[in-house]
N, C-alpha and C. Protein backbone atom coordinates (compact mmCIF):
# COMPACT_ATOMS: atom_id res chain seq x y z
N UNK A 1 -15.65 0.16 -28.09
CA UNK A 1 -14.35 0.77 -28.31
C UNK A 1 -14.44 1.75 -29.48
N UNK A 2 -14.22 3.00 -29.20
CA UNK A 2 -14.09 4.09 -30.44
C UNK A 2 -12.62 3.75 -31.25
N UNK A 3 -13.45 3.86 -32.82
CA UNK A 3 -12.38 3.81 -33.59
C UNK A 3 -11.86 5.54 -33.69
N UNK A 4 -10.13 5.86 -34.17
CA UNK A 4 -9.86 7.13 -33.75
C UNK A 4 -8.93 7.34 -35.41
N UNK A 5 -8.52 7.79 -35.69
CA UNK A 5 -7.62 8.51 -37.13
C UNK A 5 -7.02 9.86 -36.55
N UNK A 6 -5.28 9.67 -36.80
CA UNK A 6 -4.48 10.90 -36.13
C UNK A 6 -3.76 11.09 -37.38
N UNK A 7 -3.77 12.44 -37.02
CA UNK A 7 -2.70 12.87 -38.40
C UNK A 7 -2.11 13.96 -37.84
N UNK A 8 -0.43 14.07 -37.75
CA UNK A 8 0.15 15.16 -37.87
C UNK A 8 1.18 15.70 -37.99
N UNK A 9 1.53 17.23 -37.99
CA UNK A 9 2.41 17.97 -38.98
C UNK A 9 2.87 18.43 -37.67
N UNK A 10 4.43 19.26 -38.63
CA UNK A 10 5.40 19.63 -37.92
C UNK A 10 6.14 20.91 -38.84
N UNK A 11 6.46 21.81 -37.97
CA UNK A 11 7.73 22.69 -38.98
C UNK A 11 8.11 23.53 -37.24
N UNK A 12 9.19 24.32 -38.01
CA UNK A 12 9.93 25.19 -37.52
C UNK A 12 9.96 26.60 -37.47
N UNK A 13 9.71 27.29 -36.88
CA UNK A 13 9.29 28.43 -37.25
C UNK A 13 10.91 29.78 -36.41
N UNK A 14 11.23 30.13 -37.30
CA UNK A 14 12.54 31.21 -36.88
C UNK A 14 12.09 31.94 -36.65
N UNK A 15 11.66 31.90 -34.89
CA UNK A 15 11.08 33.03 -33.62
C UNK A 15 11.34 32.09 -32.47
N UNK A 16 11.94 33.11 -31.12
CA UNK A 16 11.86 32.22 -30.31
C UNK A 16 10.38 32.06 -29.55
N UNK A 17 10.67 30.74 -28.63
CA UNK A 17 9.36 30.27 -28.18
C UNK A 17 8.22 30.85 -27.88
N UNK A 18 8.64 32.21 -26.84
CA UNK A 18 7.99 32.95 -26.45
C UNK A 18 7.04 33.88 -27.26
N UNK A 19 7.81 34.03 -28.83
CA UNK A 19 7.46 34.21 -29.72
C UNK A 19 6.41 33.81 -30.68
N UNK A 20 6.88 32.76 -30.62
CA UNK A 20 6.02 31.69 -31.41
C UNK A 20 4.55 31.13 -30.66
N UNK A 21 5.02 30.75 -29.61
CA UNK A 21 3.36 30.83 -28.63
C UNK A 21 2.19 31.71 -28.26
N UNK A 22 2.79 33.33 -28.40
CA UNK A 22 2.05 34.23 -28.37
C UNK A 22 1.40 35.07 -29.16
N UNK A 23 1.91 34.49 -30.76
CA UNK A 23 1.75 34.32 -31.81
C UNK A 23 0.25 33.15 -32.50
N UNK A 24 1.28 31.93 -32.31
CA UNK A 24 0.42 30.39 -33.10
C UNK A 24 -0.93 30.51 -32.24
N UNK A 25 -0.66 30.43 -30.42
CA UNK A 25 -2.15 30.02 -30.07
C UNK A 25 -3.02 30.62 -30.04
N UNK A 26 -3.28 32.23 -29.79
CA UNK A 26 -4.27 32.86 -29.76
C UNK A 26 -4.72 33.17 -31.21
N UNK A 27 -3.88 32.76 -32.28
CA UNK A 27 -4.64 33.52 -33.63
C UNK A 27 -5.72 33.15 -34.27
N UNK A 28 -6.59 33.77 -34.83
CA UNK A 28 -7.69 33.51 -35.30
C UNK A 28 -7.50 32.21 -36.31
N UNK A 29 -8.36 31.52 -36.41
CA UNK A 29 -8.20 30.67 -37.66
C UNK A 29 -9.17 30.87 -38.68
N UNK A 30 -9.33 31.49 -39.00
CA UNK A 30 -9.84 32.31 -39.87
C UNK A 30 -8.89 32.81 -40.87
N UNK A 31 -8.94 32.52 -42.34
CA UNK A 31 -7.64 32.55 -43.24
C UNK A 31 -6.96 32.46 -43.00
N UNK A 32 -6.30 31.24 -41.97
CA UNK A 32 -5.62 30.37 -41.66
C UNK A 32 -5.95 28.65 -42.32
N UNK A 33 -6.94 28.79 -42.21
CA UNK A 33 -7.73 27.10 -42.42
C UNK A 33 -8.64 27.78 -43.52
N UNK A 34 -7.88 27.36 -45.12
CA UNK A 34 -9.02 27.54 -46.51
C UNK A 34 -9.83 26.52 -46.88
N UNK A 35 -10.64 26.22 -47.70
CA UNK A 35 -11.17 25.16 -48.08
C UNK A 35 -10.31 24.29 -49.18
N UNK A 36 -10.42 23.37 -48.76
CA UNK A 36 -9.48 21.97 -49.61
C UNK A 36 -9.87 20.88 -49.76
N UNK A 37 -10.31 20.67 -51.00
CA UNK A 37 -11.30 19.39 -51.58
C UNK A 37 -12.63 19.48 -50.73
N UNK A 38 -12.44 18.28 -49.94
CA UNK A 38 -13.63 18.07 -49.28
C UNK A 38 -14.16 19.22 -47.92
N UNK A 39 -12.53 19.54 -47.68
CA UNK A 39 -12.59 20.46 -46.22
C UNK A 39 -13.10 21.59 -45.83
N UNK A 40 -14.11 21.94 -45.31
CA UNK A 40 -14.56 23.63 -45.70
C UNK A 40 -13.78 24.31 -45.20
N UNK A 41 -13.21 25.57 -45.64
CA UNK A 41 -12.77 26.55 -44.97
C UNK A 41 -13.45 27.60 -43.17
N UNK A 42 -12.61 27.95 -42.49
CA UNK A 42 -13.34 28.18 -41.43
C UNK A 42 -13.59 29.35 -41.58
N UNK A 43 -14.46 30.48 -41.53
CA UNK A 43 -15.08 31.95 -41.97
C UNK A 43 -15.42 32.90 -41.03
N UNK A 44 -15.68 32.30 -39.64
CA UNK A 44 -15.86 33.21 -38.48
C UNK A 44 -15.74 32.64 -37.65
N UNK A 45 -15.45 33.40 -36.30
CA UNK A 45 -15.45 32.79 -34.94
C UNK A 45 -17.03 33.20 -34.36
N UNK A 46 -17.38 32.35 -33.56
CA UNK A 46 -18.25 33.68 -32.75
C UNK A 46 -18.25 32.79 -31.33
N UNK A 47 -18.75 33.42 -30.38
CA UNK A 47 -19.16 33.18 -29.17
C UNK A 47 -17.84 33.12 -28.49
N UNK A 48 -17.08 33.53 -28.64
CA UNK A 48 -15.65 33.23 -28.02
C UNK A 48 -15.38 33.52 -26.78
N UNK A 49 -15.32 32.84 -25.61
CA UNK A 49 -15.74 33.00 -24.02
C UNK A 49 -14.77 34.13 -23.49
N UNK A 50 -13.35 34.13 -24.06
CA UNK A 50 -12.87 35.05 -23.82
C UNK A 50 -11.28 34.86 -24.19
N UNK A 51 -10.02 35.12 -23.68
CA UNK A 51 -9.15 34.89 -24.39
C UNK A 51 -8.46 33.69 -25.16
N UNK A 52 -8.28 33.11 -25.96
CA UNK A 52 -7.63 31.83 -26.23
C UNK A 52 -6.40 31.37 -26.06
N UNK A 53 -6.25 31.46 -24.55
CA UNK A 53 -4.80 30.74 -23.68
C UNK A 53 -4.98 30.41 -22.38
N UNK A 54 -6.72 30.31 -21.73
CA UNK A 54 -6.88 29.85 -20.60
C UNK A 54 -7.44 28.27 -20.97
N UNK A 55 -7.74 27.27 -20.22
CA UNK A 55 -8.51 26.23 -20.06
C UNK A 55 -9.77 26.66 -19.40
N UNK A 56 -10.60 25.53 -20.46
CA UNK A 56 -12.22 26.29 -20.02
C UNK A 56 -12.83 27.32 -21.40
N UNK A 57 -11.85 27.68 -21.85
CA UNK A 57 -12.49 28.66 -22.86
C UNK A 57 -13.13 27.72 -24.41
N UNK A 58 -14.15 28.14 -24.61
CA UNK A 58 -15.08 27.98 -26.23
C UNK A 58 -15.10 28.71 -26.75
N UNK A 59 -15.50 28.34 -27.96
CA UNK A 59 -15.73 29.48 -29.39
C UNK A 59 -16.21 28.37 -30.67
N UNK A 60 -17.04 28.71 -31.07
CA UNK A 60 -17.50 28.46 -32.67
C UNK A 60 -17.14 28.45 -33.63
N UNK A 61 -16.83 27.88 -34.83
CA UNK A 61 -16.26 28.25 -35.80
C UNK A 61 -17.22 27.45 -36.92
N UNK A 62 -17.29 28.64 -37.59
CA UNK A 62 -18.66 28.48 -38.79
C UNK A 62 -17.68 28.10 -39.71
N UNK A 63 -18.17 27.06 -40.56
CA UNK A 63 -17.70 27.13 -41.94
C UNK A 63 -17.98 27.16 -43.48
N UNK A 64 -17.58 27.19 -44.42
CA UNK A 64 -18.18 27.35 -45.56
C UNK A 64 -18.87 26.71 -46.10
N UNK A 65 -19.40 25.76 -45.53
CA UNK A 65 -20.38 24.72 -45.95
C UNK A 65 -21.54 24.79 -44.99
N UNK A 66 -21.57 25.91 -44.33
CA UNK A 66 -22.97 26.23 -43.93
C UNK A 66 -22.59 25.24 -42.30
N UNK A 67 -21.71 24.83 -41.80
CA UNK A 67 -22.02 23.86 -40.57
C UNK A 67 -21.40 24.41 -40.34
N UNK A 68 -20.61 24.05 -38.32
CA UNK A 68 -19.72 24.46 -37.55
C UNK A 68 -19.40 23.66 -36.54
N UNK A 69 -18.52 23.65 -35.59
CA UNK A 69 -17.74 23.17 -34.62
C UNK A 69 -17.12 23.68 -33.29
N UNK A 70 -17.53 23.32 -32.68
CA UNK A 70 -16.97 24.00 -31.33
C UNK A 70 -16.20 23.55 -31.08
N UNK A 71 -15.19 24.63 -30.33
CA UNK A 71 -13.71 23.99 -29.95
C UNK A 71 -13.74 24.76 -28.39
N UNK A 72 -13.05 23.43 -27.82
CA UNK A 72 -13.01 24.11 -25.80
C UNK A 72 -11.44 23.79 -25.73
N UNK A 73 -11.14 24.96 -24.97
CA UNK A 73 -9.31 23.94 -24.53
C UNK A 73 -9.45 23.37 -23.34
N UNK A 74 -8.54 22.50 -23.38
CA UNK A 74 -8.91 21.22 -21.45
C UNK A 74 -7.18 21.51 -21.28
N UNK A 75 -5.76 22.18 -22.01
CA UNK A 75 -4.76 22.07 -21.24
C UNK A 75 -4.15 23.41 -22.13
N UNK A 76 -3.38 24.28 -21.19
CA UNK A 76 -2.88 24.96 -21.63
C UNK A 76 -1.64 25.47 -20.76
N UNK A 77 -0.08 25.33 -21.09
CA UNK A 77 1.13 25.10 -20.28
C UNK A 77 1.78 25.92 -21.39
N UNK A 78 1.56 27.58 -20.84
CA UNK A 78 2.51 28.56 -21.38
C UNK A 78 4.02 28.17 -21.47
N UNK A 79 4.71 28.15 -22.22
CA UNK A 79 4.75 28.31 -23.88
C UNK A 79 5.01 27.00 -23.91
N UNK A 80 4.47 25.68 -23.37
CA UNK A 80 5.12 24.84 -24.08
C UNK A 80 3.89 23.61 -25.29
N UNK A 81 2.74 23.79 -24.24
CA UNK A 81 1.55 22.82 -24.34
C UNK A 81 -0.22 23.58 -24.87
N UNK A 82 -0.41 23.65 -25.89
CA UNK A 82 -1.51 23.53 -25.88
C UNK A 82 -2.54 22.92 -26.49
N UNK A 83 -3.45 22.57 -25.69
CA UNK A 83 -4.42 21.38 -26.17
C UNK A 83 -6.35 21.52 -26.37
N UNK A 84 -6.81 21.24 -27.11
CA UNK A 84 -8.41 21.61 -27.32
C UNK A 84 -9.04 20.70 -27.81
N UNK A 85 -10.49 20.28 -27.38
CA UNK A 85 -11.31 19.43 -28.21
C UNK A 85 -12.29 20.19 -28.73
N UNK A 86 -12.85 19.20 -29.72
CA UNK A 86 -13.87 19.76 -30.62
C UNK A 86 -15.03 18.86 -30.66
N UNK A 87 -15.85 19.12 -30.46
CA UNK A 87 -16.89 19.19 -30.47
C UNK A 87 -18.66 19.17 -31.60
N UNK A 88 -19.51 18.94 -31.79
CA UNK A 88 -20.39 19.42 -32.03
C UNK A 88 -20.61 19.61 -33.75
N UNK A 89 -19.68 18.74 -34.43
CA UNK A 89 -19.50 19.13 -35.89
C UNK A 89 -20.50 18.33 -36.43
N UNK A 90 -20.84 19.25 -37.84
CA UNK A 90 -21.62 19.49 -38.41
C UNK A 90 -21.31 19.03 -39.87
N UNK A 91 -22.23 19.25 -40.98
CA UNK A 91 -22.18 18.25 -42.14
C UNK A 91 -21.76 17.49 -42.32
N UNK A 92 -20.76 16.82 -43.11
CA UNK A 92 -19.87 15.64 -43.74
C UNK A 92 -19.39 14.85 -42.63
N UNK A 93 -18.80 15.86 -41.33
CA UNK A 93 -18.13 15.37 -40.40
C UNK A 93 -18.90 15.04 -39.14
N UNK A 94 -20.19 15.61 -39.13
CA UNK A 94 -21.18 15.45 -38.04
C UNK A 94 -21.68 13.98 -38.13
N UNK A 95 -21.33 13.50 -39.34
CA UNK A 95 -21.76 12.00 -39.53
C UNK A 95 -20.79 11.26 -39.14
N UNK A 96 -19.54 11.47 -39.55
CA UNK A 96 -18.81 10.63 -39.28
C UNK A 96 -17.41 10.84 -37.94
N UNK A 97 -17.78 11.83 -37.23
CA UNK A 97 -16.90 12.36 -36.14
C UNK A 97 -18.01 12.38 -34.95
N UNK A 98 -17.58 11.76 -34.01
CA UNK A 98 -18.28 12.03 -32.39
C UNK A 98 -17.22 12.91 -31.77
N UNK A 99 -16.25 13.53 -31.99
CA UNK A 99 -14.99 14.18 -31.17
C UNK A 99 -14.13 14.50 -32.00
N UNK A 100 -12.74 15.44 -31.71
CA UNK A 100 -11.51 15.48 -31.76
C UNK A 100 -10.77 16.44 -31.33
N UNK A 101 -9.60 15.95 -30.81
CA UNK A 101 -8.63 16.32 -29.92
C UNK A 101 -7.35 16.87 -30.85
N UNK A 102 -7.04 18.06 -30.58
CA UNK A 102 -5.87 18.75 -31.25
C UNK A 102 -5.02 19.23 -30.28
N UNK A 103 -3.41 18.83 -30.40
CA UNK A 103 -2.25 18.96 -29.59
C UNK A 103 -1.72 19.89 -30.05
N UNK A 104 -1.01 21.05 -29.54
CA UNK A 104 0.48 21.49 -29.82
C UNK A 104 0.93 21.64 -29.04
N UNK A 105 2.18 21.05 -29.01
CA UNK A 105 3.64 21.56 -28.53
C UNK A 105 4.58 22.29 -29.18
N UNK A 106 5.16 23.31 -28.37
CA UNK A 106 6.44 23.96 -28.94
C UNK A 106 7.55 23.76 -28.08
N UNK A 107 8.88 23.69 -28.90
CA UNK A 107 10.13 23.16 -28.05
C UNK A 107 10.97 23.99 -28.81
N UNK A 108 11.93 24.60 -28.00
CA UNK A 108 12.96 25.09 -28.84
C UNK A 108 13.68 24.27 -29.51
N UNK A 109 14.02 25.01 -30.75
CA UNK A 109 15.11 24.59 -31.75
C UNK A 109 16.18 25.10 -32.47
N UNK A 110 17.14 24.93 -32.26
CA UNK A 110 18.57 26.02 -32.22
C UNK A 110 18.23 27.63 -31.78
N UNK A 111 17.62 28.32 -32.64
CA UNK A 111 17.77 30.14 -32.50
C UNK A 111 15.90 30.16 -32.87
N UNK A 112 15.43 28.68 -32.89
CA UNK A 112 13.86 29.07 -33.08
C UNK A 112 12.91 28.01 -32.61
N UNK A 113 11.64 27.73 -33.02
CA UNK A 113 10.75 26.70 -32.44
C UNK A 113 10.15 25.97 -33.12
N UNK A 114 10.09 24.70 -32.85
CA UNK A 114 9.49 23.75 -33.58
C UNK A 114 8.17 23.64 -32.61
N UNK A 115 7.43 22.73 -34.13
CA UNK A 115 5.84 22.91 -33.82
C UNK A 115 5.53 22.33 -33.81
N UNK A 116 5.23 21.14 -32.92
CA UNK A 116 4.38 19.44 -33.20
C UNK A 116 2.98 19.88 -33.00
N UNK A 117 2.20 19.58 -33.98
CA UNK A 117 0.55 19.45 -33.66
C UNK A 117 0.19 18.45 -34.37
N UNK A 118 -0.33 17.73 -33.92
CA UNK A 118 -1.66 16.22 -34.05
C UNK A 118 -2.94 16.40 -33.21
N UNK A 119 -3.73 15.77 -34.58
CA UNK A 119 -5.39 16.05 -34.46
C UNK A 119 -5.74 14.47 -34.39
N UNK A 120 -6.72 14.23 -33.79
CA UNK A 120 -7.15 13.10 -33.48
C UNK A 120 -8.52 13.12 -33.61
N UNK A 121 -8.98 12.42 -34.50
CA UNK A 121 -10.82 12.51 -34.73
C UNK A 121 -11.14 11.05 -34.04
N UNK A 122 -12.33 11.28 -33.30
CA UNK A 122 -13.13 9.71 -32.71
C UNK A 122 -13.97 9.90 -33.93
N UNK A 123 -13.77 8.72 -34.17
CA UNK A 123 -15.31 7.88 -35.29
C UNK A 123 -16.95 7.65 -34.81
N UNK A 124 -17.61 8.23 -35.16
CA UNK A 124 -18.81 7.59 -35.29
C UNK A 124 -18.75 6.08 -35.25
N UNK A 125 -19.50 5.33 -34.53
CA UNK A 125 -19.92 3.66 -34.94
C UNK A 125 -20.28 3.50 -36.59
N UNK A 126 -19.11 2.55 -36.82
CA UNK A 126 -19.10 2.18 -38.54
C UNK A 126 -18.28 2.98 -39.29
N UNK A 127 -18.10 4.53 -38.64
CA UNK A 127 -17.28 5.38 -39.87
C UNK A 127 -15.77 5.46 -40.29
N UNK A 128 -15.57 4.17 -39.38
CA UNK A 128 -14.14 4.26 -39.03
C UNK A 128 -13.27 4.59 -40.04
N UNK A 129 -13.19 3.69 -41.53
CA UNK A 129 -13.22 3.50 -42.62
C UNK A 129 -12.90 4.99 -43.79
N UNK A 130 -13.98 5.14 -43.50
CA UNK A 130 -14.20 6.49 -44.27
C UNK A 130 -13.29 7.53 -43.31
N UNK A 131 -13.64 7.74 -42.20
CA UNK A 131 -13.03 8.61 -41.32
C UNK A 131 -11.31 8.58 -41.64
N UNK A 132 -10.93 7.43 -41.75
CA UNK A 132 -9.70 7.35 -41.79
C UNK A 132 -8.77 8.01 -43.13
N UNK A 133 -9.66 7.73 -44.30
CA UNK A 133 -9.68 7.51 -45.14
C UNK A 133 -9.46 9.37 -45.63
N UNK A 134 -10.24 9.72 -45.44
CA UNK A 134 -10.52 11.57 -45.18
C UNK A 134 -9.62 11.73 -44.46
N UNK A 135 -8.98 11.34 -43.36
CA UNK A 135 -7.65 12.23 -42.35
C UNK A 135 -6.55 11.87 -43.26
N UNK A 136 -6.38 10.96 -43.76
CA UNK A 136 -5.15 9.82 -44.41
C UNK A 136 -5.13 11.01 -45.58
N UNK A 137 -5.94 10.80 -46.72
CA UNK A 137 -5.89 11.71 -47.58
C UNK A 137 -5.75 13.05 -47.86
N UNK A 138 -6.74 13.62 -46.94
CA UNK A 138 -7.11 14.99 -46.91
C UNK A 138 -6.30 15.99 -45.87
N UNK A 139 -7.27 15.56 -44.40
CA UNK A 139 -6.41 16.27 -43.65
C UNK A 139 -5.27 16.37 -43.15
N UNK A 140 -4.50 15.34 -43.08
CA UNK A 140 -2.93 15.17 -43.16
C UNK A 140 -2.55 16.18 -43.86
N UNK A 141 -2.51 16.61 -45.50
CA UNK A 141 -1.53 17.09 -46.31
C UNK A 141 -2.61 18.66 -46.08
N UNK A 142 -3.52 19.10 -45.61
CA UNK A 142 -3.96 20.07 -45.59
C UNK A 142 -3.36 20.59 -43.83
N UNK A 143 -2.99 20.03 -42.79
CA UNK A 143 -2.52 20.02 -41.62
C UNK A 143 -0.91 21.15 -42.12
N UNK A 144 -0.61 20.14 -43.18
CA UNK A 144 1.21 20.65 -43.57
C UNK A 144 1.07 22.50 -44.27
N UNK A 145 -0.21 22.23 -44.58
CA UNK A 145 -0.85 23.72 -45.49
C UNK A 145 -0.81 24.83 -44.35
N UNK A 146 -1.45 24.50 -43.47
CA UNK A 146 -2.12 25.19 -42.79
C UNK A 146 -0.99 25.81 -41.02
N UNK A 147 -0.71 24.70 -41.13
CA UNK A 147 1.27 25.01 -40.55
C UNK A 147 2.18 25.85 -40.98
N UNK A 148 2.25 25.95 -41.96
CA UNK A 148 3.42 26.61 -42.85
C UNK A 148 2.58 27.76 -43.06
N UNK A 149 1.24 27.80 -43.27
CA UNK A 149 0.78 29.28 -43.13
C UNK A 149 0.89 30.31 -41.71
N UNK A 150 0.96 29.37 -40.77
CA UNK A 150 0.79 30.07 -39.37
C UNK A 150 2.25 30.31 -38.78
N UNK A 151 2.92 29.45 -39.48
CA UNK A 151 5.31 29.70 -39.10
C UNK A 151 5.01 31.12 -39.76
N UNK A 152 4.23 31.26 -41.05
CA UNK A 152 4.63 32.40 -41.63
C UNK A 152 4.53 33.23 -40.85
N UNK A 153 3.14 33.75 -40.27
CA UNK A 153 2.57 34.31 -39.49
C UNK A 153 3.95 34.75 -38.19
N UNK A 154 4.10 33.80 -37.82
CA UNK A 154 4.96 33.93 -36.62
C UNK A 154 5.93 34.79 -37.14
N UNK A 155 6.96 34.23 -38.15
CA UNK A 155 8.28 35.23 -38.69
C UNK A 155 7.57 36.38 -39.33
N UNK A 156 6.70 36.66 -39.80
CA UNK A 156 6.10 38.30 -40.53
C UNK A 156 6.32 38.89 -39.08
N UNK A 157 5.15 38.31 -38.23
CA UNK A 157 5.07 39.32 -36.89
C UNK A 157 6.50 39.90 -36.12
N UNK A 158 7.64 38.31 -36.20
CA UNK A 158 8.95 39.07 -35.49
C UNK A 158 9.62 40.13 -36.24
N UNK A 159 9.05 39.85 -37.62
CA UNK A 159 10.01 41.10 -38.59
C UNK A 159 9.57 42.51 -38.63
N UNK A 160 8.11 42.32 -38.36
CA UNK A 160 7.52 43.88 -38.66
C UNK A 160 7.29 44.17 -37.01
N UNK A 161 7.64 43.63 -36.12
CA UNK A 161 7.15 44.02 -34.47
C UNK A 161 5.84 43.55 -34.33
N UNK A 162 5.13 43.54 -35.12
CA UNK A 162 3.66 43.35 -34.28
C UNK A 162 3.03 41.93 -33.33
């Protein structure tokens, strides 16, 4: 039985859905996701199969600690659902992660959209502990960081058109 550690964040972002989806899922994460304590920041994409809103699609993401991670999406339900695993990680987390699964949903909310996303890491045999311990601490309150950077994202883009 795999042990698993979920953590996740939520906000609102004043754009409607259509807005906000065509926005949050395709954007780079790339100065989106900085480095925080233990967490490396993500620095490039590469290999990217092709757009990021079909199922089936990969891409790489190097990070500042010299390792990386592949991410594939397995569900994607314009504008409401999208979903990706990861894969293939490297340093700190290559030890103690065999997987993880990242959700979002968007649902409208009065005149804008709310944003549920939860990440789910599988444990390595034994790492359960530690694993938990790192989502509990770390990536939880870096999840809330990294949210509120990408709502921004969404309302800049409805204000300036792009």
């Amino acid at each position: 039985m795999s042990t698993s550690a979920t953590a996740s964040a939520h906000a609102t972002a004043a754009a409607p859905l259509e807005h906000t989806w065509g926005v949050a899922t395709p954007l780079t994460p790339v100065g989106f996701y900085p480095k925080s304590g233990p967490l490396p920041a993500v620095v490039e994409v590469r290999d990217q199969t092709g757009p990021w809103d079909g199922v089936g699609q990969r891409r790489q993401l190097m990070l500042s600690d010299g390792g990386s991670v592949v991410e594939t999406t397995v569900r994607v339900d314009r504008p409401s659902a999208f979903v990706y695993e990861l894969s293939e990680f490297q340093k700190l987390f290559g030890h103690l992660v065999s997987g993880a699964r990242a959700e979002w949903f968007y649902t409208p909310d009065g005149g804008g959209t709310r944003i549920d996303w939860t990440y789910t890491f599988f444990a390595e045999p034994g790492a359960g502990l530690v694993l938990r311990g790192i989502v509990r601490f770390f990536w939880a309150p870096y999840m809330r960081t990294v949210l509120r950077g990408i709502v921004a994202e969404v309302e800049r883009r409805r204000t300036d058109g792009s």
